[in-house]
N, C-alpha and C. Protein backbone atom coordinates (compact mmCIF):
# COMPACT_ATOMS: atom_id res chain seq x y z
N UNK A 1 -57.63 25.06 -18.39
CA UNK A 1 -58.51 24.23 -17.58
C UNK A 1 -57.76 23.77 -16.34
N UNK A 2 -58.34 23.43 -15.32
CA UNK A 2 -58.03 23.51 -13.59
C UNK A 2 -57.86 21.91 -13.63
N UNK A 3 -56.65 21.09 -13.93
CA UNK A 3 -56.65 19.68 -12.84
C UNK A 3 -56.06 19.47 -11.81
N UNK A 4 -56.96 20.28 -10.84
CA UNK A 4 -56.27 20.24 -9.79
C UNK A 4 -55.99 19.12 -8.81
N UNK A 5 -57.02 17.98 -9.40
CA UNK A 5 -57.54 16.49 -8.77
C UNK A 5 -56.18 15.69 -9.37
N UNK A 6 -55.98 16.32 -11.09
CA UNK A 6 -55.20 15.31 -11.63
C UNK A 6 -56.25 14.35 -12.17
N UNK A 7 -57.42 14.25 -12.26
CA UNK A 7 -58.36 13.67 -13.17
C UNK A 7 -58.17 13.80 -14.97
N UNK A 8 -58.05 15.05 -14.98
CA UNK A 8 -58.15 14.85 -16.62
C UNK A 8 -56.30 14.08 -16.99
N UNK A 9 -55.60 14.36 -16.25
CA UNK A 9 -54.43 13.97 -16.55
C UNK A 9 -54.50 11.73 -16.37
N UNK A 10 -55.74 11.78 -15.66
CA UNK A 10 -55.31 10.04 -15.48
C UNK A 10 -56.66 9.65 -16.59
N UNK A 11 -57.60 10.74 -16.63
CA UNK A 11 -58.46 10.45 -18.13
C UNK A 11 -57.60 10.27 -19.41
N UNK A 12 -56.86 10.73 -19.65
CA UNK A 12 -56.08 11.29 -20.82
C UNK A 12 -55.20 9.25 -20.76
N UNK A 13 -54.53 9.09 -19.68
CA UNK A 13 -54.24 7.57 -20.01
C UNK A 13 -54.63 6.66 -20.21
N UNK A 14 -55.84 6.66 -19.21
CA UNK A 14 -57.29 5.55 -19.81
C UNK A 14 -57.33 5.79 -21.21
N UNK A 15 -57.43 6.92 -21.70
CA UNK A 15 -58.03 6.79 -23.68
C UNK A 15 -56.89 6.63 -24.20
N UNK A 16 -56.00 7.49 -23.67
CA UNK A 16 -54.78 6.26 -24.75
C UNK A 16 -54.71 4.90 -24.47
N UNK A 17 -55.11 4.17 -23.40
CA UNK A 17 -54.47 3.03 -23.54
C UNK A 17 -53.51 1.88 -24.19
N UNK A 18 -52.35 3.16 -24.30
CA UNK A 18 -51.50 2.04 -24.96
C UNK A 18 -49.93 2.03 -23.57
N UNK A 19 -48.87 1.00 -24.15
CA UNK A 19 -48.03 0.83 -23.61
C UNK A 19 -46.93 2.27 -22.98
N UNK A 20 -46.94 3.22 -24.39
CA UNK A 20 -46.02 4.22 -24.14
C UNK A 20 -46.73 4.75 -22.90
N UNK A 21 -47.78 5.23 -22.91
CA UNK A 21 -48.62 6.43 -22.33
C UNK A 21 -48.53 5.26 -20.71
N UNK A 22 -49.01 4.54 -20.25
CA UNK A 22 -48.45 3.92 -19.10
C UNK A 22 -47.30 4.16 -18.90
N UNK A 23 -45.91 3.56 -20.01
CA UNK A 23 -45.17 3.69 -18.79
C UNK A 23 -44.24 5.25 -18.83
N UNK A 24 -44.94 6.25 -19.38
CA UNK A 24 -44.63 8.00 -18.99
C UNK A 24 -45.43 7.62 -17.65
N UNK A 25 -46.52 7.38 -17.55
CA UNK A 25 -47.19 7.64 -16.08
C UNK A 25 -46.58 7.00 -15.34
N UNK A 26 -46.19 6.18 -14.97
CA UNK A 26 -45.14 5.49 -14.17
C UNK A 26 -43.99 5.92 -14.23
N UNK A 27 -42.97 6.58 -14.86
CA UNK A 27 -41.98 6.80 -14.79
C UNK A 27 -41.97 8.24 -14.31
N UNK A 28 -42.94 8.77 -14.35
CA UNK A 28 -43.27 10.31 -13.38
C UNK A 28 -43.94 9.86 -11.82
N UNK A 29 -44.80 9.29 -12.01
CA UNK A 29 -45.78 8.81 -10.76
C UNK A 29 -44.33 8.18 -9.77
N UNK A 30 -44.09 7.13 -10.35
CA UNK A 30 -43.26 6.46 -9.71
C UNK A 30 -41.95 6.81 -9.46
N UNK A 31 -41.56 7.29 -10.53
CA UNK A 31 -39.81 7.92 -10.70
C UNK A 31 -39.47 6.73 -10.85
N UNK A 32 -39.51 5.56 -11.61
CA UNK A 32 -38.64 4.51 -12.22
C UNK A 32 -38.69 4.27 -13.90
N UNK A 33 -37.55 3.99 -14.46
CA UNK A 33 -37.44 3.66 -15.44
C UNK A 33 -38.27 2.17 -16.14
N UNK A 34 -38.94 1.97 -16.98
CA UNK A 34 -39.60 0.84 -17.16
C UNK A 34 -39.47 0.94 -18.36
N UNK A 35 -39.11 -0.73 -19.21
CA UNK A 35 -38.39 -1.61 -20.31
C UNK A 35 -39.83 -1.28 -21.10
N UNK A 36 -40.02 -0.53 -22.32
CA UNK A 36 -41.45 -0.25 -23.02
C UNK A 36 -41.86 -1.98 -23.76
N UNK A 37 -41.13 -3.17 -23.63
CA UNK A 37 -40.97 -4.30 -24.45
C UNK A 37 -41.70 -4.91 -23.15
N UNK A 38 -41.49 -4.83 -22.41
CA UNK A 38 -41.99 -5.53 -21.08
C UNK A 38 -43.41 -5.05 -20.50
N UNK A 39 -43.83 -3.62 -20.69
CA UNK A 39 -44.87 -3.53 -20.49
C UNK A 39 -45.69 -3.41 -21.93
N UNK A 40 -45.53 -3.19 -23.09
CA UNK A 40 -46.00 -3.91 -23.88
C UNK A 40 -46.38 -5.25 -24.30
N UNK A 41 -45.80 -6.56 -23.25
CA UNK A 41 -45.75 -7.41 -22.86
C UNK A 41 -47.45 -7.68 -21.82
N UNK A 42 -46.84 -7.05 -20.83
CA UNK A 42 -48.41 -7.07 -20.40
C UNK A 42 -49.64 -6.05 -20.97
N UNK A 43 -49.58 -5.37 -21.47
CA UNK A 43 -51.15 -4.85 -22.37
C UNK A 43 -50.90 -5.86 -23.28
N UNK A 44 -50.04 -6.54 -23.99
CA UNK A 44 -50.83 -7.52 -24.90
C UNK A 44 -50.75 -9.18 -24.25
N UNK A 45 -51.29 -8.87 -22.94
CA UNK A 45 -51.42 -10.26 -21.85
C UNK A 45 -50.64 -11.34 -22.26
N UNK A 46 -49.55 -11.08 -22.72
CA UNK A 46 -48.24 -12.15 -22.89
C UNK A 46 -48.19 -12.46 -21.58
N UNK A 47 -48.41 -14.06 -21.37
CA UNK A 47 -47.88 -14.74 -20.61
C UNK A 47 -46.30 -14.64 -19.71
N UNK A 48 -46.82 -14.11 -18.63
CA UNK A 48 -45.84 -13.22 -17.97
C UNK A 48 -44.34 -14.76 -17.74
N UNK A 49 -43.27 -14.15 -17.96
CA UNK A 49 -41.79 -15.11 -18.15
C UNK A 49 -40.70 -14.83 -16.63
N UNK A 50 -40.37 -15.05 -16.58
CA UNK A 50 -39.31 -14.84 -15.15
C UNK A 50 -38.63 -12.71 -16.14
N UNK A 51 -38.15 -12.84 -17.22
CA UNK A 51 -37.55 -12.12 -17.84
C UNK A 51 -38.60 -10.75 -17.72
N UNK A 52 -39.81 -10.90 -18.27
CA UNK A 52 -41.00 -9.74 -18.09
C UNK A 52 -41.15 -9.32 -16.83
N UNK A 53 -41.30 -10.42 -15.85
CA UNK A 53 -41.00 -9.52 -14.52
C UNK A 53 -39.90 -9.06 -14.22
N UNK A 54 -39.16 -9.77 -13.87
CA UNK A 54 -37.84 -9.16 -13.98
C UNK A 54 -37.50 -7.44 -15.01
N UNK A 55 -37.32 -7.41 -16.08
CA UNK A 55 -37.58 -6.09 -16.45
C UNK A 55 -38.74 -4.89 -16.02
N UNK A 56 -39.31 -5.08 -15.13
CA UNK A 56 -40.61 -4.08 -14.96
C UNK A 56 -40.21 -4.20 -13.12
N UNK A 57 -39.12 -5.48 -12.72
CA UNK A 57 -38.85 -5.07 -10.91
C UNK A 57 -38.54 -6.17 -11.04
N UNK A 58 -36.46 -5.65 -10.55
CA UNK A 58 -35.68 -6.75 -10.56
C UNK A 58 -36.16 -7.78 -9.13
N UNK A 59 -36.81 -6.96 -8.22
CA UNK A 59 -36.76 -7.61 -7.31
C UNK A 59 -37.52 -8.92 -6.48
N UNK A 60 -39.07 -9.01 -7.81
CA UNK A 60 -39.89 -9.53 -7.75
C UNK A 60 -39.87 -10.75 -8.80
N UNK A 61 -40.43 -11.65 -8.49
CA UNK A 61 -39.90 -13.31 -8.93
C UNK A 61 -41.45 -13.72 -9.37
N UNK A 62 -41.44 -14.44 -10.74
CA UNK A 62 -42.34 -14.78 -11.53
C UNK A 62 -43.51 -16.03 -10.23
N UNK A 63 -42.93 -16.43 -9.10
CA UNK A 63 -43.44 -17.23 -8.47
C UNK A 63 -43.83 -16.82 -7.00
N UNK A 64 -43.47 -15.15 -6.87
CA UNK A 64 -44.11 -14.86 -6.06
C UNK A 64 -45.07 -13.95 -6.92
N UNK A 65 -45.32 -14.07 -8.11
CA UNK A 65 -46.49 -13.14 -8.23
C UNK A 65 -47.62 -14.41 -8.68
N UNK A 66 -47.38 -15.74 -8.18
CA UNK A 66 -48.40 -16.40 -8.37
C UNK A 66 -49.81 -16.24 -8.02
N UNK A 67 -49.86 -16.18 -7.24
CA UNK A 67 -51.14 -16.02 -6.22
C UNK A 67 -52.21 -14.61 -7.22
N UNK A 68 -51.40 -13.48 -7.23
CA UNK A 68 -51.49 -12.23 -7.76
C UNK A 68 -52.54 -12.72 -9.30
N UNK A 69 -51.71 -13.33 -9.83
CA UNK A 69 -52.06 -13.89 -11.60
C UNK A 69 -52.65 -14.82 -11.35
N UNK A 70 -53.26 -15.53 -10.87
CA UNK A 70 -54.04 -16.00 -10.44
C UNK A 70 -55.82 -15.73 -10.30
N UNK A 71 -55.36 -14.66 -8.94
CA UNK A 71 -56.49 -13.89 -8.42
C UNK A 71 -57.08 -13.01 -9.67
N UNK A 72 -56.51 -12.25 -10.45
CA UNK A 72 -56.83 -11.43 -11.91
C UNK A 72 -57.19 -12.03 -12.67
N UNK A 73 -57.04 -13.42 -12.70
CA UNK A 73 -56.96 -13.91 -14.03
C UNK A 73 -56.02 -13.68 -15.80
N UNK A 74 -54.58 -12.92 -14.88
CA UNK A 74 -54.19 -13.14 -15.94
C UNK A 74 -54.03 -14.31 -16.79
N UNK A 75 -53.46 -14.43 -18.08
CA UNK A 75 -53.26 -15.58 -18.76
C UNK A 75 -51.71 -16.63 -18.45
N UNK A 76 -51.46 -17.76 -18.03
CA UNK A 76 -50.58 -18.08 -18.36
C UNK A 76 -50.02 -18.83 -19.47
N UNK A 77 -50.77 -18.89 -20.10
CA UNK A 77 -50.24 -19.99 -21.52
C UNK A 77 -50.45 -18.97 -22.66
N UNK A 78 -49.79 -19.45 -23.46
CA UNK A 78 -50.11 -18.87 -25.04
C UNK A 78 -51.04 -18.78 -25.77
């Protein structure tokens, strides 16, 4: 079968929806290594920690992604 779009390949992650299967797509898509504890962290909307960001991008700070978690509505409390 022809994905030449790359559709059935980003279908195929939608139905898995789990942690592993993200972060293979990211670690090809992107070419970075990503902590499977940390993004298992966010699919199970754990209240994101300075440490969870930090493992998924050293470079980004739990208080500049305020605004971000916010706007989504992620969760911040337990």
């Amino acid at each position: 079968m022809d994905d030449a779009d790359g559709a059935e390949w980003l279908f195929d992650l939608l139905i898995a929806g789990s942690a592993e299967a993200y972060r293979e797509f990211a670690e090809e898509v992107y070419e970075l290594t990503l902590d499977l504890a940390a993004v298992q962290a966010v699919f199970d909307l754990t209240p994101l920690t300075q440490e969870i960001v930090s493992a998924l991008n050293p470079e980004v700070t739990l208080g500049g992604l305020a605004k971000d978690i916010a706007q989504i509505g992620y969760p911040t409390t337990g």
